[in-house]
PDB file of N, CA and C in Angstrom:
ATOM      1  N   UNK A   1       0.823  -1.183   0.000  1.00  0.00           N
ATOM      2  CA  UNK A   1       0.000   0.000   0.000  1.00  0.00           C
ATOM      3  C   UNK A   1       0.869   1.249   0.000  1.00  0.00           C
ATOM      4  N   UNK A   2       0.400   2.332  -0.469  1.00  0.00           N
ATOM      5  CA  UNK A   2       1.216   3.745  -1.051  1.00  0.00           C
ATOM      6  C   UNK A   2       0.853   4.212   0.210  1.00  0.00           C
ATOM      7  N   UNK A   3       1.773   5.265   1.029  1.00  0.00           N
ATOM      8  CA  UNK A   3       0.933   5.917   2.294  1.00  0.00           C
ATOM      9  C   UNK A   3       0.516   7.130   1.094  1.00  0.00           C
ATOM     10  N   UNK A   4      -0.348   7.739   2.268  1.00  0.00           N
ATOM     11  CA  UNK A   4      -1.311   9.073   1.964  1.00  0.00           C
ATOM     12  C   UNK A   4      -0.274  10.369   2.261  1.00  0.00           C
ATOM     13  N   UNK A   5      -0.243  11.333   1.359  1.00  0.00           N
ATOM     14  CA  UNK A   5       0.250  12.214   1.661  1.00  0.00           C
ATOM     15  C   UNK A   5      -0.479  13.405   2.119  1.00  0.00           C
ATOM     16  N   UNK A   6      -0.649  14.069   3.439  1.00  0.00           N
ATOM     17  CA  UNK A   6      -0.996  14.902   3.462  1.00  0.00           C
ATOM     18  C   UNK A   6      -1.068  16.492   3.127  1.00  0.00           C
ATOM     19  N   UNK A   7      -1.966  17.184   2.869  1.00  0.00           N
ATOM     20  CA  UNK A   7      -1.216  18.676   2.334  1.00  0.00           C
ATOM     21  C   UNK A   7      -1.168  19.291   3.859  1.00  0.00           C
ATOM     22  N   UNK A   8      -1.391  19.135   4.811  1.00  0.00           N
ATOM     23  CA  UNK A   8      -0.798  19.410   5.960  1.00  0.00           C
ATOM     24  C   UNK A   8       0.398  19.063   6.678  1.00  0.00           C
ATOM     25  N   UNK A   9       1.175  19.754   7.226  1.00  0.00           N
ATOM     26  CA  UNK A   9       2.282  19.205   8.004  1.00  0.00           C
ATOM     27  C   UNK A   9       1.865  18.713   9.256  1.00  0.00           C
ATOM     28  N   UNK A  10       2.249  17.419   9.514  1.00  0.00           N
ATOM     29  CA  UNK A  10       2.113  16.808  10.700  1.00  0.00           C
ATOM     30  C   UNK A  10       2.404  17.532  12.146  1.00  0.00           C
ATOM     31  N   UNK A  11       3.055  18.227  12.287  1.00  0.00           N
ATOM     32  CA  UNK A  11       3.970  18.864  13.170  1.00  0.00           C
ATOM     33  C   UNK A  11       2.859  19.904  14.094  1.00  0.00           C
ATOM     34  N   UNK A  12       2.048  20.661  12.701  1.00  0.00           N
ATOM     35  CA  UNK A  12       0.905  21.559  12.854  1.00  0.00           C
ATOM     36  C   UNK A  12      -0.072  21.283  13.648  1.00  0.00           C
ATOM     37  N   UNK A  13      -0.474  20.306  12.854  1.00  0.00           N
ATOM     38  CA  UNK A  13      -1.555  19.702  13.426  1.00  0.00           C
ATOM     39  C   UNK A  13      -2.009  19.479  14.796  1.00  0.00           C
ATOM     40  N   UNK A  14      -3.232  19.846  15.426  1.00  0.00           N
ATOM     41  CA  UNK A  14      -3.603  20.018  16.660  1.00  0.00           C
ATOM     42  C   UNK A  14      -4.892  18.553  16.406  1.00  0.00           C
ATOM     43  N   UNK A  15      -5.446  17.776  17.599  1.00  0.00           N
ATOM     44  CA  UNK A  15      -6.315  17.128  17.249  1.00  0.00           C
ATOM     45  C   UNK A  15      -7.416  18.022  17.545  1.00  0.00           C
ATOM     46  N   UNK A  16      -8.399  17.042  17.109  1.00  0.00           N
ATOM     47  CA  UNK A  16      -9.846  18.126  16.940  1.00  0.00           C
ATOM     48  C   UNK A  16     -10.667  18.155  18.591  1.00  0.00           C
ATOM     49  N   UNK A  17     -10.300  16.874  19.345  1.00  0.00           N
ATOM     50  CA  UNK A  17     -10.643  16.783  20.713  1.00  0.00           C
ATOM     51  C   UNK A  17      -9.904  17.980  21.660  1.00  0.00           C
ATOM     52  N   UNK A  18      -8.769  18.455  21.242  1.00  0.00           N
ATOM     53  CA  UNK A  18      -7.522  19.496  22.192  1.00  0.00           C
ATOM     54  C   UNK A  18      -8.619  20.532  21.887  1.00  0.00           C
ATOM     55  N   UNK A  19      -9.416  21.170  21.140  1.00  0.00           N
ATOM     56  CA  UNK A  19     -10.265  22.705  21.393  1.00  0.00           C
ATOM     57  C   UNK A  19     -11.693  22.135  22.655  1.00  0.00           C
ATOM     58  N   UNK A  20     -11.608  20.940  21.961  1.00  0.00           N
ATOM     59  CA  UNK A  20     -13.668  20.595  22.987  1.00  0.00           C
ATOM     60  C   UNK A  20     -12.931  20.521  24.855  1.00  0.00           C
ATOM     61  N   UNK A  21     -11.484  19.370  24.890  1.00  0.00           N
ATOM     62  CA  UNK A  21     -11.485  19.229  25.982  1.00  0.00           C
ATOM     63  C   UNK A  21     -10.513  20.709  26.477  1.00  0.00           C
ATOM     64  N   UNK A  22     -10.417  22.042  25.985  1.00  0.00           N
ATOM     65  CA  UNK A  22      -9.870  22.959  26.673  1.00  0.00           C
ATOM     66  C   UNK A  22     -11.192  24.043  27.249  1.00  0.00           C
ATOM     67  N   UNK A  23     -11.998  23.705  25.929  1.00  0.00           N
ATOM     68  CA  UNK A  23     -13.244  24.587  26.135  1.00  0.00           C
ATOM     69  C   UNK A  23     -14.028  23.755  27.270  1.00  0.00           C
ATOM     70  N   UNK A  24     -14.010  22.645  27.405  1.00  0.00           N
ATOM     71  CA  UNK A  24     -14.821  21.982  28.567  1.00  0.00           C
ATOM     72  C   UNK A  24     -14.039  21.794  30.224  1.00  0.00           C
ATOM     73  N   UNK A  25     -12.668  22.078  29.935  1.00  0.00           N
ATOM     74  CA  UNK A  25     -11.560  22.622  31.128  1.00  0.00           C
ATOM     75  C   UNK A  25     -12.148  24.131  31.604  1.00  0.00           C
ATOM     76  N   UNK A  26     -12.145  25.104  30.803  1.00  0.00           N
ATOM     77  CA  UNK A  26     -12.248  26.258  30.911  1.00  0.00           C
ATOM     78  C   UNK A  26     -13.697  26.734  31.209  1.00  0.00           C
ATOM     79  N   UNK A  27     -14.487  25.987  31.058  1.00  0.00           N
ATOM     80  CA  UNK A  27     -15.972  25.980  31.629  1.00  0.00           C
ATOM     81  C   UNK A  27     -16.021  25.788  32.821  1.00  0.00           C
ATOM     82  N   UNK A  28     -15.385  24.560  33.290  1.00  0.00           N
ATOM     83  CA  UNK A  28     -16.005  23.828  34.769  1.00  0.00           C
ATOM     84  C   UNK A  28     -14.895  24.945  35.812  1.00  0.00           C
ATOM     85  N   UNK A  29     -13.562  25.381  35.022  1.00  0.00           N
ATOM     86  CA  UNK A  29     -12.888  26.472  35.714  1.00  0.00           C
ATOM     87  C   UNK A  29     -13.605  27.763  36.549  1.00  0.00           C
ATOM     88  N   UNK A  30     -14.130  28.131  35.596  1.00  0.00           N
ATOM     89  CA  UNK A  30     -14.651  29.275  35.179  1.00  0.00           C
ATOM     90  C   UNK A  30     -15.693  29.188  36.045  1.00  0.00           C
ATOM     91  N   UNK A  31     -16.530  27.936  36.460  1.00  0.00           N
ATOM     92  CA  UNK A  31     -17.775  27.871  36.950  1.00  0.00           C
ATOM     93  C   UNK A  31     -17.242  27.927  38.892  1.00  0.00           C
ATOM     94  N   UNK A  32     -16.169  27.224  38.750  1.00  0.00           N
ATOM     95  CA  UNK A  32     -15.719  27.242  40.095  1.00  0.00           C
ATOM     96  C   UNK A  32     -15.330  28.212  40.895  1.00  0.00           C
ATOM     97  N   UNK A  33     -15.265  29.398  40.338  1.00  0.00           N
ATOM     98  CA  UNK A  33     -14.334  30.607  39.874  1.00  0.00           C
ATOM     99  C   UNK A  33     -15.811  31.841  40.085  1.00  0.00           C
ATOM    100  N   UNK A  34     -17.036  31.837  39.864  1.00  0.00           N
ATOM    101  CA  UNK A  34     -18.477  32.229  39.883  1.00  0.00           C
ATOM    102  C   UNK A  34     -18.891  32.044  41.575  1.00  0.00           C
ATOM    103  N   UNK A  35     -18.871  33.284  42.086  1.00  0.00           N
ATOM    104  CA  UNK A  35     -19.776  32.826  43.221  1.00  0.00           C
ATOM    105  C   UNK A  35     -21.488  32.585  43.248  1.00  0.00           C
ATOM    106  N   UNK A  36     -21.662  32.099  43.842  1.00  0.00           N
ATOM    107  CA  UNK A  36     -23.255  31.432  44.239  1.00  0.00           C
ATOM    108  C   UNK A  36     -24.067  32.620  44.934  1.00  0.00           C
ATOM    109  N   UNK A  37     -25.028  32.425  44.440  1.00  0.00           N
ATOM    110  CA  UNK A  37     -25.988  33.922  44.575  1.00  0.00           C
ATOM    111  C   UNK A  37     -26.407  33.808  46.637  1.00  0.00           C
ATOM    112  N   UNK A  38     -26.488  32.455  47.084  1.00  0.00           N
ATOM    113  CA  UNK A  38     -26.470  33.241  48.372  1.00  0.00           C
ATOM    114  C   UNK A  38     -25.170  33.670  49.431  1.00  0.00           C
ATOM    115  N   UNK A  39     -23.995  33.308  48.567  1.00  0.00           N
ATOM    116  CA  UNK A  39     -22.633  33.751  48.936  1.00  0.00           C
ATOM    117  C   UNK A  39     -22.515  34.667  48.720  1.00  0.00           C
ATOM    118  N   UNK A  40     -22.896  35.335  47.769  1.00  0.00           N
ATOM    119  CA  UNK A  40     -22.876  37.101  47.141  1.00  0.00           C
ATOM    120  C   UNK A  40     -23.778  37.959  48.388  1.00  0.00           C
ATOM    121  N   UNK A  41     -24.859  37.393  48.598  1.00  0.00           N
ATOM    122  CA  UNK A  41     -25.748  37.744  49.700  1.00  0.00           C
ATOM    123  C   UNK A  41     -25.488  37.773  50.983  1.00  0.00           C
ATOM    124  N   UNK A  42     -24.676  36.997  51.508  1.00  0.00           N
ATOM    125  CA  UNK A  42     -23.385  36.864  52.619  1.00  0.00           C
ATOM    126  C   UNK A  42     -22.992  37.781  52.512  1.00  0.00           C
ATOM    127  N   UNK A  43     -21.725  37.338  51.696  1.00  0.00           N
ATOM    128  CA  UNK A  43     -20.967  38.698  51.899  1.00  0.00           C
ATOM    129  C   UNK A  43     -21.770  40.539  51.590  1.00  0.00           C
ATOM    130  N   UNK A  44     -22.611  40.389  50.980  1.00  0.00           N
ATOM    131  CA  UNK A  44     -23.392  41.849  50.909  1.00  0.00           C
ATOM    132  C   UNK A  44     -23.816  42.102  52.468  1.00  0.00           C
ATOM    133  N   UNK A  45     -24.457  41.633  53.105  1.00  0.00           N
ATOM    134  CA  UNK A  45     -24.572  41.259  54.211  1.00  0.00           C
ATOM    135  C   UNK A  45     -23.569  41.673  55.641  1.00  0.00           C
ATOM    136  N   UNK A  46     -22.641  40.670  55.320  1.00  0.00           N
ATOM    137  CA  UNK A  46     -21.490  41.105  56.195  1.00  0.00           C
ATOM    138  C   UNK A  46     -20.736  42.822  55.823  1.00  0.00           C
ATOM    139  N   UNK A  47     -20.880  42.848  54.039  1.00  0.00           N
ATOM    140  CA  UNK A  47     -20.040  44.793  53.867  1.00  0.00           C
ATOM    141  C   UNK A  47     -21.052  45.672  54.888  1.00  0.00           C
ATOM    142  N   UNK A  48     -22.839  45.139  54.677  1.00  0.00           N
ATOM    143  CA  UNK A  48     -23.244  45.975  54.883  1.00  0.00           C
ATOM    144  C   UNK A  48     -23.486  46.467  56.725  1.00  0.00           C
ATOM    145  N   UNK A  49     -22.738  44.936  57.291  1.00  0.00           N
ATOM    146  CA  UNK A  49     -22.881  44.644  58.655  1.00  0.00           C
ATOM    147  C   UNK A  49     -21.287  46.222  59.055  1.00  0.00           C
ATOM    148  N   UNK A  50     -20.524  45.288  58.457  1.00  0.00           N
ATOM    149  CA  UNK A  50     -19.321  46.650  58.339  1.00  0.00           C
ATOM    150  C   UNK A  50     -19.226  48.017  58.221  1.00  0.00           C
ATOM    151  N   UNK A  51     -19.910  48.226  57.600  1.00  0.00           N
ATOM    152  CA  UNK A  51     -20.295  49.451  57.166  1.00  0.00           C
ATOM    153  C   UNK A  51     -21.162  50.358  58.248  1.00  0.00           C
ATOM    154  N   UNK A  52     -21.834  49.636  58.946  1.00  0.00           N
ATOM    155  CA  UNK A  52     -22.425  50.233  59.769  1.00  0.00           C
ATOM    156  C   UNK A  52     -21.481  50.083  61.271  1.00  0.00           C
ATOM    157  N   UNK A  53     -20.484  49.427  61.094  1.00  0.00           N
ATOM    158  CA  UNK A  53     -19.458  49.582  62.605  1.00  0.00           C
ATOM    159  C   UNK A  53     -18.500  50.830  62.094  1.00  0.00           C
ATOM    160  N   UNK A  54     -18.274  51.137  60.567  1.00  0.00           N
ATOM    161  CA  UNK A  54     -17.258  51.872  60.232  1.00  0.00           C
ATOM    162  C   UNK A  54     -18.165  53.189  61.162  1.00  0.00           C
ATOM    163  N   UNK A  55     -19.285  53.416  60.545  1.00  0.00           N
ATOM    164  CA  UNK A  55     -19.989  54.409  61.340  1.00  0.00           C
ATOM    165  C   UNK A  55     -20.262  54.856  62.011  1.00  0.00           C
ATOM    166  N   UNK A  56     -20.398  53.910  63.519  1.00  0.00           N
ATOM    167  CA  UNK A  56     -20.241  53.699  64.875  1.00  0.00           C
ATOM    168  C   UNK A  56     -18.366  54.587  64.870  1.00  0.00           C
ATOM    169  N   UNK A  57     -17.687  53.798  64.595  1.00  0.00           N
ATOM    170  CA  UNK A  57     -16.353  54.241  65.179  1.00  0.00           C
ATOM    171  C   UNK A  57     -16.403  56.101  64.974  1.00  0.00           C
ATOM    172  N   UNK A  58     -16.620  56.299  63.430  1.00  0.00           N
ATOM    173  CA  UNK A  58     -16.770  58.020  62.785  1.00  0.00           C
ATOM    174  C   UNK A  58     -17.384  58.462  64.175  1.00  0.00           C
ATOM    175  N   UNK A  59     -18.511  58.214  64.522  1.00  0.00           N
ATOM    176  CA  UNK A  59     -19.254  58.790  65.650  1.00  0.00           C
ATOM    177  C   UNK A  59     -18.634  58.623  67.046  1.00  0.00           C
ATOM    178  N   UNK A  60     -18.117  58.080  67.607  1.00  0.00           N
ATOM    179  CA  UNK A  60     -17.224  57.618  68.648  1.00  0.00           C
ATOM    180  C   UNK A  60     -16.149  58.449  68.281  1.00  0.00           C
ATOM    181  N   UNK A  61     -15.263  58.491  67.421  1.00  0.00           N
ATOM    182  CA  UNK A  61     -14.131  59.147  66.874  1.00  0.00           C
ATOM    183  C   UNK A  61     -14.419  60.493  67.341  1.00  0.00           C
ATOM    184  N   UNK A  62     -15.484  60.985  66.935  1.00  0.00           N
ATOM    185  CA  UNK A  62     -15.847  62.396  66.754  1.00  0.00           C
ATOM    186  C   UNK A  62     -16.185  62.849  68.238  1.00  0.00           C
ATOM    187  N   UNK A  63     -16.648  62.219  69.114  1.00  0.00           N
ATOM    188  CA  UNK A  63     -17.542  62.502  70.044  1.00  0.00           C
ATOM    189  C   UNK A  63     -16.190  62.384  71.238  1.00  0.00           C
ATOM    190  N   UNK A  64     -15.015  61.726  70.862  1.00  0.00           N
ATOM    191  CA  UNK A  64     -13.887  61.330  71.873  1.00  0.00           C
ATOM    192  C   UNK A  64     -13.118  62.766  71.625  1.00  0.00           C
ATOM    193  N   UNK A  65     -12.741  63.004  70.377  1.00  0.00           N
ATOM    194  CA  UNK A  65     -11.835  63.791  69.831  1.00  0.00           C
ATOM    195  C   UNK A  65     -12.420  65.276  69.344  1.00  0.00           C
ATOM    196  N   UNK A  66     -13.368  65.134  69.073  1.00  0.00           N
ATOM    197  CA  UNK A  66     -14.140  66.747  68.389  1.00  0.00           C
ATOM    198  C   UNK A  66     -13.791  66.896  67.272  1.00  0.00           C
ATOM    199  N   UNK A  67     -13.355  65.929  66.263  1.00  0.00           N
ATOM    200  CA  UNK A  67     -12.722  65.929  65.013  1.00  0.00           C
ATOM    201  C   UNK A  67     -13.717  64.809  64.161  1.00  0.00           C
ATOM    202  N   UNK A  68     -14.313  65.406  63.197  1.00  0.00           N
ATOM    203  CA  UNK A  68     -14.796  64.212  62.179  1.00  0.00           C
ATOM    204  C   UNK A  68     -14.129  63.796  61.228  1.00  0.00           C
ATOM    205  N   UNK A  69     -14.031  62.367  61.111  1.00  0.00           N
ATOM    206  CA  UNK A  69     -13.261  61.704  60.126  1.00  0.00           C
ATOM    207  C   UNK A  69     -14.307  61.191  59.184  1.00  0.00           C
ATOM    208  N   UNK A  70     -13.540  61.030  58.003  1.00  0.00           N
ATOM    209  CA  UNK A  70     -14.277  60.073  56.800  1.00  0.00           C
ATOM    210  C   UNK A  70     -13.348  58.819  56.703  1.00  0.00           C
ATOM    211  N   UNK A  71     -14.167  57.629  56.528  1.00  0.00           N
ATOM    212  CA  UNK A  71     -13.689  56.728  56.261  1.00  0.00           C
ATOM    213  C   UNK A  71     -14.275  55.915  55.003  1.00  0.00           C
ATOM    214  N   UNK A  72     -13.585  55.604  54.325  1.00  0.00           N
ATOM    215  CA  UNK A  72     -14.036  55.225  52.515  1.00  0.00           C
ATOM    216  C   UNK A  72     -15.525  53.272  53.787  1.00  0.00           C
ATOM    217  N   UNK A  73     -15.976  53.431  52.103  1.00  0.00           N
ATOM    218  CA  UNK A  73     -17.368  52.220  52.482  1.00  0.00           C
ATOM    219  C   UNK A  73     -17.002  51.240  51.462  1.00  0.00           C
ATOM    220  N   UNK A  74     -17.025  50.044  52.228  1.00  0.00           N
ATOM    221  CA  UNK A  74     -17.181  48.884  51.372  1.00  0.00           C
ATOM    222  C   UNK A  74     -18.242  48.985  50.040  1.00  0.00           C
ATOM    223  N   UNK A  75     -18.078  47.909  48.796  1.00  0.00           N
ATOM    224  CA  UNK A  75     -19.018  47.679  48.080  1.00  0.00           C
ATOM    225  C   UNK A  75     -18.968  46.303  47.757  1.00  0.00           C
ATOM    226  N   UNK A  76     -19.718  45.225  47.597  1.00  0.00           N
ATOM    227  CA  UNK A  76     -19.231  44.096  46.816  1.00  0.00           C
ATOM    228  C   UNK A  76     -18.679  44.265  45.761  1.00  0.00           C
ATOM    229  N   UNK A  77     -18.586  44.902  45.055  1.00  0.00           N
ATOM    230  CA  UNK A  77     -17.585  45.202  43.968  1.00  0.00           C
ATOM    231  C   UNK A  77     -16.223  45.427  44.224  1.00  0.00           C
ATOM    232  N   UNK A  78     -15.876  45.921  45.394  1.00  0.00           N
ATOM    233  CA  UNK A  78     -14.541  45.755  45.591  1.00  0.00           C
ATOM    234  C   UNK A  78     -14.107  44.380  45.605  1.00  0.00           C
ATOM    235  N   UNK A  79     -15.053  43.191  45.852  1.00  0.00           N
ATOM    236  CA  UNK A  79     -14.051  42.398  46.021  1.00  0.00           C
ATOM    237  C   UNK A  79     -14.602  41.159  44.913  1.00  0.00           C
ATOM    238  N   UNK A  80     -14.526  41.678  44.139  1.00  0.00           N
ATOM    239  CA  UNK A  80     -14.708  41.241  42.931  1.00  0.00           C
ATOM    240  C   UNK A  80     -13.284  41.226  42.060  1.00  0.00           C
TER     241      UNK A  80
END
């Protein structure tokens, strides 16, 4: 039997499974990587639990010292 010559170089060649199993790597990654909507709610929760001690202290601060401070506020987006 004659082998087949390809008009491709062997060398090149990627198999056709290396794109499905990177795209199906990069999914279940990606998914692990996604927080869960009542984890988002947690932590919204806890900034917004924070947020209200940052406030407490401003007022304490102020009321010890006679000086008002600003102090920057959480967002869930920061920790994104």
């Amino acid at each position: 039997m004659r082998n087949k010559n390809s008009y491709m170089d062997t060398n090149q060649l990627l198999s056709e499974s290396f794109f499905k199993n990177l795209k199906r790597t990069l999914s279940k990654l990606t998914k692990k990587m996604r927080p869960k909507g009542s984890t988002e709610r947690q932590v919204a929760d806890n900034i917004r639990d924070f947020n209200k001690g940052v406030e407490g202290f401003e007022k304490a601060w102020e009321k010890l010292y006679g000086k008002k401070i600003n102090l920057d506020r959480l967002t869930v987006n920061d920790f994104k």
